[in-house]
C-alpha atoms as a PDB file:
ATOM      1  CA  UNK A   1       0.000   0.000   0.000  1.00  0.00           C
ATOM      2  CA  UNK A   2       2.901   2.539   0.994  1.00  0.00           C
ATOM      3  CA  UNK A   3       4.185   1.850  -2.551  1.00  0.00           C
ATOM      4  CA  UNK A   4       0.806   2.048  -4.066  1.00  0.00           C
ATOM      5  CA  UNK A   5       0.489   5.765  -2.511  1.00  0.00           C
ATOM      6  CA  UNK A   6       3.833   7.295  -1.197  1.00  0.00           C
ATOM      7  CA  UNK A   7       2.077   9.878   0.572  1.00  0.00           C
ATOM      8  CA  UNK A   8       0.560   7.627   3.031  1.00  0.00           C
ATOM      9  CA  UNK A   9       2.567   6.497   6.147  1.00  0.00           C
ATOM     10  CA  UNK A  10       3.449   3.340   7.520  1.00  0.00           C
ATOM     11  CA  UNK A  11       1.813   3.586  10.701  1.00  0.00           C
ATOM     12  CA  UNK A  12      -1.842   4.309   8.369  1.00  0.00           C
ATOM     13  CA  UNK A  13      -0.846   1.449   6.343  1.00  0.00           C
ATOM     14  CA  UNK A  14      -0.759  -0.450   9.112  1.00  0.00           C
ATOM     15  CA  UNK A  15      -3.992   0.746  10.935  1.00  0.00           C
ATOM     16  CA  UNK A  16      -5.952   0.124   7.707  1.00  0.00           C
ATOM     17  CA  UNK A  17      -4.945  -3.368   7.653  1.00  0.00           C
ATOM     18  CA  UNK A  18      -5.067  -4.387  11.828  1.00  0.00           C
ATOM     19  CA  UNK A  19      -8.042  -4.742  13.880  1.00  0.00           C
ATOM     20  CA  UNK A  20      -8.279  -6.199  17.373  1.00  0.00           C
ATOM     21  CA  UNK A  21      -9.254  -9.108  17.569  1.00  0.00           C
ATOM     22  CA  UNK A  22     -12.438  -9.837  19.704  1.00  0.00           C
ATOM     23  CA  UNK A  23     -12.467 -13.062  21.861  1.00  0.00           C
ATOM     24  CA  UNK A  24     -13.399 -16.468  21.350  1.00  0.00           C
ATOM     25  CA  UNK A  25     -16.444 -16.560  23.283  1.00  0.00           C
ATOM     26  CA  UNK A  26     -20.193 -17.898  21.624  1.00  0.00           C
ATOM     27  CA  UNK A  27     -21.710 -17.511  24.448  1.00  0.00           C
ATOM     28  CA  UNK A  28     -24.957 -15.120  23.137  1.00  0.00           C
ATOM     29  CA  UNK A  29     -25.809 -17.574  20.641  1.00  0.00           C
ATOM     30  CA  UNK A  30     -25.287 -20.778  23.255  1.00  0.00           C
ATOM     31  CA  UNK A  31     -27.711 -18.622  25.641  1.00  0.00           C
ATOM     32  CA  UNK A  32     -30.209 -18.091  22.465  1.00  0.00           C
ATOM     33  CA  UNK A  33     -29.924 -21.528  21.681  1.00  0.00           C
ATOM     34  CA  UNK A  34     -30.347 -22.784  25.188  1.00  0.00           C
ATOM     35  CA  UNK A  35     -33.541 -20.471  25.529  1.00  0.00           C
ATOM     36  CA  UNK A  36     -35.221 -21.564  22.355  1.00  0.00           C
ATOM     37  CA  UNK A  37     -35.134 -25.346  23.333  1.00  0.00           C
ATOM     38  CA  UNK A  38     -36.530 -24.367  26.740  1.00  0.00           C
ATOM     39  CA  UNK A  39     -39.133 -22.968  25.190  1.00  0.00           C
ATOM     40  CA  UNK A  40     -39.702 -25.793  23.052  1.00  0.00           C
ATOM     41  CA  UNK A  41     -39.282 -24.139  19.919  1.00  0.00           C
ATOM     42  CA  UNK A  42     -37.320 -26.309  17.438  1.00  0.00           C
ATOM     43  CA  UNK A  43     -33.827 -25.795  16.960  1.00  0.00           C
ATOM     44  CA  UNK A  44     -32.056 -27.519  14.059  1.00  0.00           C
ATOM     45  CA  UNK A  45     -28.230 -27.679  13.512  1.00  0.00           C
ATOM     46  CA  UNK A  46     -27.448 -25.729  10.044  1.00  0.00           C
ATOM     47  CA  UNK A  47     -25.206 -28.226   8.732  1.00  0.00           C
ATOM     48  CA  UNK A  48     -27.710 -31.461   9.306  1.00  0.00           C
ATOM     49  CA  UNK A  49     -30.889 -30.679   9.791  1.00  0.00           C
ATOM     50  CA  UNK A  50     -30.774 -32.397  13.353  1.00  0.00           C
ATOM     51  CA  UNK A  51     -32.955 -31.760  16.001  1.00  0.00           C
ATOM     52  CA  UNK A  52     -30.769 -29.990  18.815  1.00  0.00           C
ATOM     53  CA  UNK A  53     -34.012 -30.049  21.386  1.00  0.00           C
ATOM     54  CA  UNK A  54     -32.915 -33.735  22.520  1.00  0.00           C
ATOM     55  CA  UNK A  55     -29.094 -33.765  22.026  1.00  0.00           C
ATOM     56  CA  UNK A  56     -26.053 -31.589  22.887  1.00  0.00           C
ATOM     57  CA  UNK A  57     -25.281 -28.464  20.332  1.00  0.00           C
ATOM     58  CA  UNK A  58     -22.302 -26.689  19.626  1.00  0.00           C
ATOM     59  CA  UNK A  59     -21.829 -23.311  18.598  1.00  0.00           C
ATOM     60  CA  UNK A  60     -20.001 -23.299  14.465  1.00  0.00           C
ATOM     61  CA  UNK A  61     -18.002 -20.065  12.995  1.00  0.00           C
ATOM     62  CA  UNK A  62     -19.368 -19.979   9.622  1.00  0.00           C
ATOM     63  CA  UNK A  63     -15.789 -18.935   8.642  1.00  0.00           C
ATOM     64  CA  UNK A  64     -13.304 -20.352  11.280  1.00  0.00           C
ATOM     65  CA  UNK A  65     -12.060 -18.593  14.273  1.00  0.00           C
ATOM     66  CA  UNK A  66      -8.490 -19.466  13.185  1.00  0.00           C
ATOM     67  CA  UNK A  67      -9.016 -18.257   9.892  1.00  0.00           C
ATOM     68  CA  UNK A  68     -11.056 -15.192  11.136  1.00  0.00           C
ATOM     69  CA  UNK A  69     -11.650 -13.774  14.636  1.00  0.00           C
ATOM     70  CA  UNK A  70     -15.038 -12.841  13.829  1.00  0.00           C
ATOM     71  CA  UNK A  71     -17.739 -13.132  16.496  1.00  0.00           C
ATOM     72  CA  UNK A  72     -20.343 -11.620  14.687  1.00  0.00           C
ATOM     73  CA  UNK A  73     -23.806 -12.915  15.339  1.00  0.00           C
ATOM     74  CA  UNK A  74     -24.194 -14.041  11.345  1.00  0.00           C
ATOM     75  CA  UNK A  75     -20.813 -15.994  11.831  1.00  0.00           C
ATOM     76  CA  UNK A  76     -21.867 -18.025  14.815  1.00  0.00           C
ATOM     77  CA  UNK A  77     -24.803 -21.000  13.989  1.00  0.00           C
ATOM     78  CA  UNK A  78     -26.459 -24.363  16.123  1.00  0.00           C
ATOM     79  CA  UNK A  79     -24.790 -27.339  15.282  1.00  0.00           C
ATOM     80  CA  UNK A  80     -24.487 -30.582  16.582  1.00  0.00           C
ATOM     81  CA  UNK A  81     -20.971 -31.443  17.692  1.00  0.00           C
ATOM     82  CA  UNK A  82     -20.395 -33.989  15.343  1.00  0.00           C
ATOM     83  CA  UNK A  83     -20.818 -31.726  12.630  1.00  0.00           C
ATOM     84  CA  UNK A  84     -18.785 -29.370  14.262  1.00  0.00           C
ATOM     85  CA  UNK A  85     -16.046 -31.361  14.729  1.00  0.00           C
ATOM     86  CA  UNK A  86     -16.347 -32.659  10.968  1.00  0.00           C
ATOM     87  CA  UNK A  87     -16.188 -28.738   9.341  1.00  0.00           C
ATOM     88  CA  UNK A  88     -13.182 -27.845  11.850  1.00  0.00           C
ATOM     89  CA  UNK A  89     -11.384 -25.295  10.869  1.00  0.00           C
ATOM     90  CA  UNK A  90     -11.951 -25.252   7.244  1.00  0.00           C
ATOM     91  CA  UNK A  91     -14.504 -22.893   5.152  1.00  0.00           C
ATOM     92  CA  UNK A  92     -17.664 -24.619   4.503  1.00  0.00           C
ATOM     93  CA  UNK A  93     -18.000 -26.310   1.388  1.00  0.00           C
ATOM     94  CA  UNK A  94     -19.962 -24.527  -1.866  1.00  0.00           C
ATOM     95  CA  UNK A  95     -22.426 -27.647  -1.629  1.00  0.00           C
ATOM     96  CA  UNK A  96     -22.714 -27.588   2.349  1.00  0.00           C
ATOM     97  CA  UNK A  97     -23.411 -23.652   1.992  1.00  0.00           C
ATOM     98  CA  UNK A  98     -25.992 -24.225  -0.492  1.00  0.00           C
ATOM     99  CA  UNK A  99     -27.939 -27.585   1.045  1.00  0.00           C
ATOM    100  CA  UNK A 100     -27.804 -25.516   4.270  1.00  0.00           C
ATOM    101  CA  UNK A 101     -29.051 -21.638   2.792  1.00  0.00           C
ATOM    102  CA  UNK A 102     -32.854 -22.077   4.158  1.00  0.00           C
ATOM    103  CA  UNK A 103     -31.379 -23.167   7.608  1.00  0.00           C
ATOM    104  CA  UNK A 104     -29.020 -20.497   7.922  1.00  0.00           C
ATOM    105  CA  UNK A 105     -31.076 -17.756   7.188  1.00  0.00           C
ATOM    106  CA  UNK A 106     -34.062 -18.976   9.552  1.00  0.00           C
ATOM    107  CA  UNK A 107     -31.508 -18.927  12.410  1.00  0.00           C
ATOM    108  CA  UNK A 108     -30.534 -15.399  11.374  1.00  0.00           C
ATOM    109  CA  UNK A 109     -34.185 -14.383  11.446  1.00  0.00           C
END
């Protein structure tokens, strides 16, 4: 960038490319998940369609935490561990992304 434009400085070069990173914590969507199953209302996990009412969930980033320190409510979706476990820390598949559009985007309503 400082090559790009010689007039700007390092230090903005830098400060247009850092950000600080938030923290690794899920915990408003665990709470929102743990609320809606104690409500009864059905609670599916994005990636399989499961049921999370009857079984343990775990709280995905969309785009990995390692890859991304994003917290942002839109990054952060119900899952069952299993499928957790199974995306890890890699960017969910074009197909996965697709078969799992309507289930995303009811959770984000």
């Amino acid at each position: 960038m400082g090559t790009y434009d010689p007039r700007l400085s390092t230090g903005v070069c830098y400060d247009a490319l850092s950000w600080e990173a938030g923290q690794h914590d899920p915990r408003l969507v665990r709470d929102r998940v743990t609320e809606r199953i104690r409500e009864g209302t059905p609670v599916h996990c994005v990636w399989t369609d499961a049921d999370l009412r009857r079984r343990q969930f775990a709280v995905d980033h969309c785009f990995p935490w390692s890859r991304w320190g994003n917290n942002d409510l839109w990054n952060l979706l119900p899952t069952t561990p299993r499928a957790n476990n199974q995306k890890a820390e890699r960017l969910p598949a074009p197909v996965l992304l697709s078969d799992a559009r309507d289930r995303i985007t009811e959770w984000w309503q």
